[in-house]
PDB file of N, CA and C in Angstrom:
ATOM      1  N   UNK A   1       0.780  36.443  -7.421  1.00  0.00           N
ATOM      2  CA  UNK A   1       1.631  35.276  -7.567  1.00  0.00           C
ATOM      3  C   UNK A   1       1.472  34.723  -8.987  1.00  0.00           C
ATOM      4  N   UNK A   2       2.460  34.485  -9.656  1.00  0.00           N
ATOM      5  CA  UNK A   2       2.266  34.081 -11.087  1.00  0.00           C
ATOM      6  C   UNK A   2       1.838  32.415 -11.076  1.00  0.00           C
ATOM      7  N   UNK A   3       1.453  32.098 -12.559  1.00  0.00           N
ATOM      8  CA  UNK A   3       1.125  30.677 -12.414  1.00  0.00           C
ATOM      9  C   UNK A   3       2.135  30.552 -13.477  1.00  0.00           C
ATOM     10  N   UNK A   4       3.158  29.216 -12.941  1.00  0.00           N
ATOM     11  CA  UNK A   4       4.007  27.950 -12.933  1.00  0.00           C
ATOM     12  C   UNK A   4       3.739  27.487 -14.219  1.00  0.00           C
ATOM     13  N   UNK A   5       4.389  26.237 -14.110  1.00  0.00           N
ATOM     14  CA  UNK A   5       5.081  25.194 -14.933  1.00  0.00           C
ATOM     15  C   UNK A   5       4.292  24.618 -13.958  1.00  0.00           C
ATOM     16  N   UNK A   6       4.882  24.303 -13.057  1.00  0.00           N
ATOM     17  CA  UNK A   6       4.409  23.725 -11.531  1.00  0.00           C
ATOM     18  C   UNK A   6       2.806  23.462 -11.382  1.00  0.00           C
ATOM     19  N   UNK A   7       2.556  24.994 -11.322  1.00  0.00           N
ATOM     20  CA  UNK A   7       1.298  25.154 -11.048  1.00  0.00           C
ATOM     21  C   UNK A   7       0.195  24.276 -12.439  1.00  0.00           C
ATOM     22  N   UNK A   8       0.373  24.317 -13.186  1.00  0.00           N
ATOM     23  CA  UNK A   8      -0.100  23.744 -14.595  1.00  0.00           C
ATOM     24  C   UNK A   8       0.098  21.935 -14.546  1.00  0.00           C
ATOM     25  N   UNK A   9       1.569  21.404 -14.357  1.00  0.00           N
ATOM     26  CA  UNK A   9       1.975  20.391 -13.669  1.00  0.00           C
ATOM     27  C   UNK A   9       0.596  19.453 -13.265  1.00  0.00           C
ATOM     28  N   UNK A  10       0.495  20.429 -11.744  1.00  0.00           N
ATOM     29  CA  UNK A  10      -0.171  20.173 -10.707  1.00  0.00           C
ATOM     30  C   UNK A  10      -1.643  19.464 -10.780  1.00  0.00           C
ATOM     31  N   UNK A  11      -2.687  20.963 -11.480  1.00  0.00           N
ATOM     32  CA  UNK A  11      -3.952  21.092 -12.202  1.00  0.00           C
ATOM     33  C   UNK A  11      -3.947  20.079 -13.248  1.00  0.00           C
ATOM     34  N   UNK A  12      -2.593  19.493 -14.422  1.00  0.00           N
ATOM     35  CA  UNK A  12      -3.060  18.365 -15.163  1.00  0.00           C
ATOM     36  C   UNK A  12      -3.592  17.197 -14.384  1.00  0.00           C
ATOM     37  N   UNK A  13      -2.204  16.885 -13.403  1.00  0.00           N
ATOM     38  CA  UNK A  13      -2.504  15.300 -12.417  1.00  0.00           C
ATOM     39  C   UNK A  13      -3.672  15.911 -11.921  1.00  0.00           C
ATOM     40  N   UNK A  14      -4.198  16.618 -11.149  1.00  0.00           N
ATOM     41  CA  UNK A  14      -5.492  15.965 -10.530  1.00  0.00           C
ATOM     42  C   UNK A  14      -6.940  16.202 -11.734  1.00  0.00           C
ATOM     43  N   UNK A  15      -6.847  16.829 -12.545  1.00  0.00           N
ATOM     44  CA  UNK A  15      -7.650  16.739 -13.610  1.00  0.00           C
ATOM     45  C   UNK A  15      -8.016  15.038 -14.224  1.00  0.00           C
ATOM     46  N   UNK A  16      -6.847  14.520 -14.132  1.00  0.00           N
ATOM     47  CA  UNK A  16      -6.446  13.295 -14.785  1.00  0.00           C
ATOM     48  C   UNK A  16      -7.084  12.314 -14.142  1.00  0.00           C
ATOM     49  N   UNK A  17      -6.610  12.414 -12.836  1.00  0.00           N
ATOM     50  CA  UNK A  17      -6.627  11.723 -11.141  1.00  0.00           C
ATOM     51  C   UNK A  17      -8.498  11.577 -10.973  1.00  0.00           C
ATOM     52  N   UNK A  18      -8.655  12.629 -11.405  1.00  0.00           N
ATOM     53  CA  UNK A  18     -10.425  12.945 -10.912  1.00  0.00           C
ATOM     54  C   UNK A  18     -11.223  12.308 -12.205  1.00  0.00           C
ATOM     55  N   UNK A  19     -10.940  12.098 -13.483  1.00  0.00           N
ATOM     56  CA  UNK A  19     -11.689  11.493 -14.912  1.00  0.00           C
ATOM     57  C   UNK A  19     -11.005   9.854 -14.760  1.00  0.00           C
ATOM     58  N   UNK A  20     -10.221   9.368 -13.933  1.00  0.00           N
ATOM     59  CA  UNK A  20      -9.864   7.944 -13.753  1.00  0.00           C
ATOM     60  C   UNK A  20     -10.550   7.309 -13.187  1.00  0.00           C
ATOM     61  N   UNK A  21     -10.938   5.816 -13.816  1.00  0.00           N
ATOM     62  CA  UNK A  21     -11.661   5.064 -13.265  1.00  0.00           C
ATOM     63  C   UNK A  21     -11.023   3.982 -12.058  1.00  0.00           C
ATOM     64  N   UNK A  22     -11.618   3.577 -11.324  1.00  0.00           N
ATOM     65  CA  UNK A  22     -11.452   2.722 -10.008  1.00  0.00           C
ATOM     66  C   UNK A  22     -10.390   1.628 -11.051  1.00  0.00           C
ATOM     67  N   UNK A  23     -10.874   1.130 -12.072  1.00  0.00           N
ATOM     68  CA  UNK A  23      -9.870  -0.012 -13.070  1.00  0.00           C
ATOM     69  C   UNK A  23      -8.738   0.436 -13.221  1.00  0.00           C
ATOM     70  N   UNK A  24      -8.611   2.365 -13.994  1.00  0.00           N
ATOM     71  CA  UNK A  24      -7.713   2.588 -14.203  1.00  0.00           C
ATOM     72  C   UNK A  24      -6.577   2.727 -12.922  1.00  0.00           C
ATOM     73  N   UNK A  25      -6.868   3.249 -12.326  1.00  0.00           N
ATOM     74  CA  UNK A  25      -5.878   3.604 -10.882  1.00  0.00           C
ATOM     75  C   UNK A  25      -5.657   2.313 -10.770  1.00  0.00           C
ATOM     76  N   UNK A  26      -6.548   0.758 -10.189  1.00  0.00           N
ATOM     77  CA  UNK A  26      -5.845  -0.605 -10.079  1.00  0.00           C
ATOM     78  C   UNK A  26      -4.962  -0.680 -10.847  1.00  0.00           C
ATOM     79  N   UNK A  27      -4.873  -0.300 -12.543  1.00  0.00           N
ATOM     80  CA  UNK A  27      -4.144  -0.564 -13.519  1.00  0.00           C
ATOM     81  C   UNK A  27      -2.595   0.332 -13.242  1.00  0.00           C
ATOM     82  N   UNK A  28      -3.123   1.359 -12.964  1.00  0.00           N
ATOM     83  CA  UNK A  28      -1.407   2.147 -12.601  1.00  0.00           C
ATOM     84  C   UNK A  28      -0.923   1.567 -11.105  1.00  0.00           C
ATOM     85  N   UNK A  29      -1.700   1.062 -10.574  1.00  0.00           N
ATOM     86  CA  UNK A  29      -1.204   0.619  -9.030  1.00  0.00           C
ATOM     87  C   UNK A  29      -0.379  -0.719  -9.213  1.00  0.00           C
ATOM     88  N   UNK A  30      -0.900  -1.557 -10.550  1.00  0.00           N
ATOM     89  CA  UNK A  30      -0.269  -2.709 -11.147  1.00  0.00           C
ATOM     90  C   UNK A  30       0.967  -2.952 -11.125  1.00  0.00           C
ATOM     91  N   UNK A  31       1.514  -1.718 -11.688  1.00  0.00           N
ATOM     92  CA  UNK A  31       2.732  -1.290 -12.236  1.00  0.00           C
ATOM     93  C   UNK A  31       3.913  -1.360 -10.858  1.00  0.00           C
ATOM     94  N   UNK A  32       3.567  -0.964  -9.852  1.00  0.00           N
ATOM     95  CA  UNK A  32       4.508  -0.920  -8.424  1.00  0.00           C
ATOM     96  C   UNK A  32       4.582  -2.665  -8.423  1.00  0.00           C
ATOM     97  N   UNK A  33       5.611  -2.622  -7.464  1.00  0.00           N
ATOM     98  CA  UNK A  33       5.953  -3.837  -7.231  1.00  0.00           C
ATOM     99  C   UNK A  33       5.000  -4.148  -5.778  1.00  0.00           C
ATOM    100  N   UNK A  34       4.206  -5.632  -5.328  1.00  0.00           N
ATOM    101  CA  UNK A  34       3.447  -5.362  -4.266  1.00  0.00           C
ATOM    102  C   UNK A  34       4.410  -4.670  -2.875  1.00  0.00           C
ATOM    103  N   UNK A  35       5.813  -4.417  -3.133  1.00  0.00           N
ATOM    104  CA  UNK A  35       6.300  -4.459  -1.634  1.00  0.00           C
ATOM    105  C   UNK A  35       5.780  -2.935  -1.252  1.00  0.00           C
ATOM    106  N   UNK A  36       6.188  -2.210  -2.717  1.00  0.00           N
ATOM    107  CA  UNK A  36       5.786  -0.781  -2.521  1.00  0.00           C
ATOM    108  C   UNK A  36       4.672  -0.366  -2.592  1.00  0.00           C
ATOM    109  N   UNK A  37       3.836  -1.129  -3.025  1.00  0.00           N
ATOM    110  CA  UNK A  37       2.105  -0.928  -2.265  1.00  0.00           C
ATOM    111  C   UNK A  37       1.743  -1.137  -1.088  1.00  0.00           C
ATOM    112  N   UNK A  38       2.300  -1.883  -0.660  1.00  0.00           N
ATOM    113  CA  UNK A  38       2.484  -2.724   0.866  1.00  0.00           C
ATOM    114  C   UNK A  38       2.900  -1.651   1.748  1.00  0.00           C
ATOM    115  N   UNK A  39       3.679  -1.469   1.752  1.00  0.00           N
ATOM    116  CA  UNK A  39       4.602  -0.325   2.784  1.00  0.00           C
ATOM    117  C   UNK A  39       4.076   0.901   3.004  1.00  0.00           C
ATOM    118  N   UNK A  40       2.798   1.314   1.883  1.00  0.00           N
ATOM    119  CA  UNK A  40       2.306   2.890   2.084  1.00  0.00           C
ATOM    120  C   UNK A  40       1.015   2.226   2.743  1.00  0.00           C
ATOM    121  N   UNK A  41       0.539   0.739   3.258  1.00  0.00           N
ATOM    122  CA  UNK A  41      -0.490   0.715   4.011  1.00  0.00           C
ATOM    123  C   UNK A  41      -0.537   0.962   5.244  1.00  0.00           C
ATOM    124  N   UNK A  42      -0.722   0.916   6.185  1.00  0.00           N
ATOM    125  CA  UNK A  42      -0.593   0.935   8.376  1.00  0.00           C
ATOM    126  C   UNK A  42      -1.331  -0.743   7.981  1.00  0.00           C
ATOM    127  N   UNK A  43      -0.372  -1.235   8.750  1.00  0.00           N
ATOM    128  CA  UNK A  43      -0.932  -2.796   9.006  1.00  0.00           C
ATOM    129  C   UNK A  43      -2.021  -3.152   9.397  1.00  0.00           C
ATOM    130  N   UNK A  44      -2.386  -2.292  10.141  1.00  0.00           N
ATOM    131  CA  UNK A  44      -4.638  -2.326  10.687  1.00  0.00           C
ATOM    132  C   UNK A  44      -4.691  -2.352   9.437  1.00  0.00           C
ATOM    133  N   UNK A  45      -4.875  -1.616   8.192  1.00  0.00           N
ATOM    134  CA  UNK A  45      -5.442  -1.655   7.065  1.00  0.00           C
ATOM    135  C   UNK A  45      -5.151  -3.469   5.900  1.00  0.00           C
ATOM    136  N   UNK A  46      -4.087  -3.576   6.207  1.00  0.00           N
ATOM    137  CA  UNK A  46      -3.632  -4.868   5.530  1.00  0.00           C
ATOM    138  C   UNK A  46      -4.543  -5.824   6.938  1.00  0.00           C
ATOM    139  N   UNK A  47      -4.525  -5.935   7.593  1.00  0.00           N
ATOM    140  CA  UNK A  47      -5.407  -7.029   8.616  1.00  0.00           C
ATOM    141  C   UNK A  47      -6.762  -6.763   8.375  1.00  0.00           C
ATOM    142  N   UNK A  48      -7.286  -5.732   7.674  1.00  0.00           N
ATOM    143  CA  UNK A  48      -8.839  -5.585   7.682  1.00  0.00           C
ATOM    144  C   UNK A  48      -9.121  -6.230   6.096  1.00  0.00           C
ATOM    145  N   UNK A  49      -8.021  -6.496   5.435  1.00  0.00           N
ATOM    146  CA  UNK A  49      -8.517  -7.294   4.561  1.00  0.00           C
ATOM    147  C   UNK A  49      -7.528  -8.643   4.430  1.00  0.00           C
ATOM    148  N   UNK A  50      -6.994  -8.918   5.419  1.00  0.00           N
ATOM    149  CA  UNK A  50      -5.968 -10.014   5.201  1.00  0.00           C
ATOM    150  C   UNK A  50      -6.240 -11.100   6.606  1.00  0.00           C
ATOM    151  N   UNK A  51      -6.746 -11.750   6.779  1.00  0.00           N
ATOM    152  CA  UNK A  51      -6.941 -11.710   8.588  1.00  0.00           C
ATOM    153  C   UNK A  51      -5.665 -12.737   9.631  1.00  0.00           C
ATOM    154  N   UNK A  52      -5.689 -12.055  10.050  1.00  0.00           N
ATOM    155  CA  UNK A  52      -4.068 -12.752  11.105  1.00  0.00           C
ATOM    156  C   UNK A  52      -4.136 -14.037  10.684  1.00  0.00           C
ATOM    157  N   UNK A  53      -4.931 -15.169  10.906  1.00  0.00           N
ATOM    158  CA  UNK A  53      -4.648 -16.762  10.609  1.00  0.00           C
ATOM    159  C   UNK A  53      -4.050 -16.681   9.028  1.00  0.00           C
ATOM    160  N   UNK A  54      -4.387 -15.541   8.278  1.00  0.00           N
ATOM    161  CA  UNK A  54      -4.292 -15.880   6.959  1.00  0.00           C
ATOM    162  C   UNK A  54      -2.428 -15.739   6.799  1.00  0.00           C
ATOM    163  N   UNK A  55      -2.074 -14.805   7.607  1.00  0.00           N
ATOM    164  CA  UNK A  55      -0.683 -13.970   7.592  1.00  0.00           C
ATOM    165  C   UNK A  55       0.056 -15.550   8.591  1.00  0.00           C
ATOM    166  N   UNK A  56      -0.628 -15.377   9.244  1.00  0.00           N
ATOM    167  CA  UNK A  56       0.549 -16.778  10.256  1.00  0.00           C
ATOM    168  C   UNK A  56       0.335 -18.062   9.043  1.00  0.00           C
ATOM    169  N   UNK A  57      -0.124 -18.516   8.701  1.00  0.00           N
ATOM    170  CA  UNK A  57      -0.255 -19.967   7.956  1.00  0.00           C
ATOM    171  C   UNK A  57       1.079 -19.874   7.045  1.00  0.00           C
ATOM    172  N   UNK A  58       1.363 -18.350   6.328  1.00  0.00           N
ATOM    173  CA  UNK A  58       2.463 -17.717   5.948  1.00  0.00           C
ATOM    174  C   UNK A  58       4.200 -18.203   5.916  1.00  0.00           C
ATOM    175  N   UNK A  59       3.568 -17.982   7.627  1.00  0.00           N
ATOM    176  CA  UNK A  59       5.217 -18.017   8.396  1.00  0.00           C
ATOM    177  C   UNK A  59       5.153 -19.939   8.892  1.00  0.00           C
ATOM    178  N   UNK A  60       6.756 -19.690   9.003  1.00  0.00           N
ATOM    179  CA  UNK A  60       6.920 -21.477   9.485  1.00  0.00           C
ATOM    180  C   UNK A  60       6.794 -21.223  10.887  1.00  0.00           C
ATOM    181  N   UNK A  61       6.974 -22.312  11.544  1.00  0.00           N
ATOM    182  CA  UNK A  61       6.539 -22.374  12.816  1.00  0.00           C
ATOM    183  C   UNK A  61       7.926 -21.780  13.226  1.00  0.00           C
ATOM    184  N   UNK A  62       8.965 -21.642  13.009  1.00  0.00           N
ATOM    185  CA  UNK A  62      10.343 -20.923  13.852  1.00  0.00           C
ATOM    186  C   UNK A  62      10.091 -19.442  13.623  1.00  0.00           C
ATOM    187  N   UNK A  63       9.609 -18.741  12.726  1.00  0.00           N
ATOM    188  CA  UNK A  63       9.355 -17.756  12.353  1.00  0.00           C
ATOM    189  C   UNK A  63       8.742 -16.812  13.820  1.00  0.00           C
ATOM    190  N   UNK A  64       7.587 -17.810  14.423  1.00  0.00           N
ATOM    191  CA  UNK A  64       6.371 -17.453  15.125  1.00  0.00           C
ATOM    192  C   UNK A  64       7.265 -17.887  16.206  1.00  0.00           C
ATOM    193  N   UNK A  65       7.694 -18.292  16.172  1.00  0.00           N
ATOM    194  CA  UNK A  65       8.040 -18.850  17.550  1.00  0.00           C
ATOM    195  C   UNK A  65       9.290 -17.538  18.325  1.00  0.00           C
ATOM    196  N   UNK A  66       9.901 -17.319  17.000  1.00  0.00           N
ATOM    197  CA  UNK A  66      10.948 -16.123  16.995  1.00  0.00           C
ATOM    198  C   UNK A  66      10.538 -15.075  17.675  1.00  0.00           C
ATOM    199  N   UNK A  67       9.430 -14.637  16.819  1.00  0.00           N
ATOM    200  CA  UNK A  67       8.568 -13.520  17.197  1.00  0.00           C
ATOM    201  C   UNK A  67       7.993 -13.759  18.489  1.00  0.00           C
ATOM    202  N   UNK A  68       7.462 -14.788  18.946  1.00  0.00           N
ATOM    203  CA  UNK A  68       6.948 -14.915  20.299  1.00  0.00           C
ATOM    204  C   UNK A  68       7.480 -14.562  21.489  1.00  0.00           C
ATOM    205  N   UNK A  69       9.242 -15.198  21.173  1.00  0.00           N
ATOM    206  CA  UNK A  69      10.047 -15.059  22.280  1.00  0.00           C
ATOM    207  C   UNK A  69      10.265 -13.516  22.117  1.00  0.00           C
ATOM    208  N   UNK A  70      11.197 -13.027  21.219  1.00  0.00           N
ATOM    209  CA  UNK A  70      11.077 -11.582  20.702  1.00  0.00           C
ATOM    210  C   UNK A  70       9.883 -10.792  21.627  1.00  0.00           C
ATOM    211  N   UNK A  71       9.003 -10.891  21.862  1.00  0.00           N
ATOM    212  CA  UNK A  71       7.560 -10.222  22.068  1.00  0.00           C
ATOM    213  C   UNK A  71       7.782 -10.309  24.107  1.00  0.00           C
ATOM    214  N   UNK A  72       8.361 -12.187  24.312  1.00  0.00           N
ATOM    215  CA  UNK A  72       8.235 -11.965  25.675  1.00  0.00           C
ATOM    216  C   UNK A  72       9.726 -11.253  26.071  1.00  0.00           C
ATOM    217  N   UNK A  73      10.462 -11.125  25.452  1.00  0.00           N
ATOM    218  CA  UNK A  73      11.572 -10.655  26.011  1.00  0.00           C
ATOM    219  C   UNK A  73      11.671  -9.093  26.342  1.00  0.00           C
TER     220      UNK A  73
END
């Protein structure tokens, strides 16, 4: 099998990926907007550092209340 463009590609990013510091990656993670950091989490993960009272204080009380009925319906 020959080696790529691709393949070369590939071997730079994780070369790169693996000599980056914990700052640098925060620093390129900077760059996204939070929604699109947000969205590649599973919500267990955002609640293990966010904790439910912190997320409801958030919302107005019609918000919750929405969701409540929503939930019993």
């Amino acid at each position: 099998m020959p080696y790529t463009v691709e393949d070369y590609k590939r071997e730079v990013k994780e070369e790169v990926l693996a000599s980056m510091t914990p700052e640098d990656m925060l620093s390129l993670l900077k760059r996204l907007p939070p929604e699109e950091r947000l969205k590649r989490l599973p919500p267990k993960e955002i609640l293990n550092v966010i904790p439910p009272e912190e997320i409801l204080k958030e919302l107005t009380r019609e918000e919750v209340e929405a969701y409540l009925q929503k939930l019993s319906s």
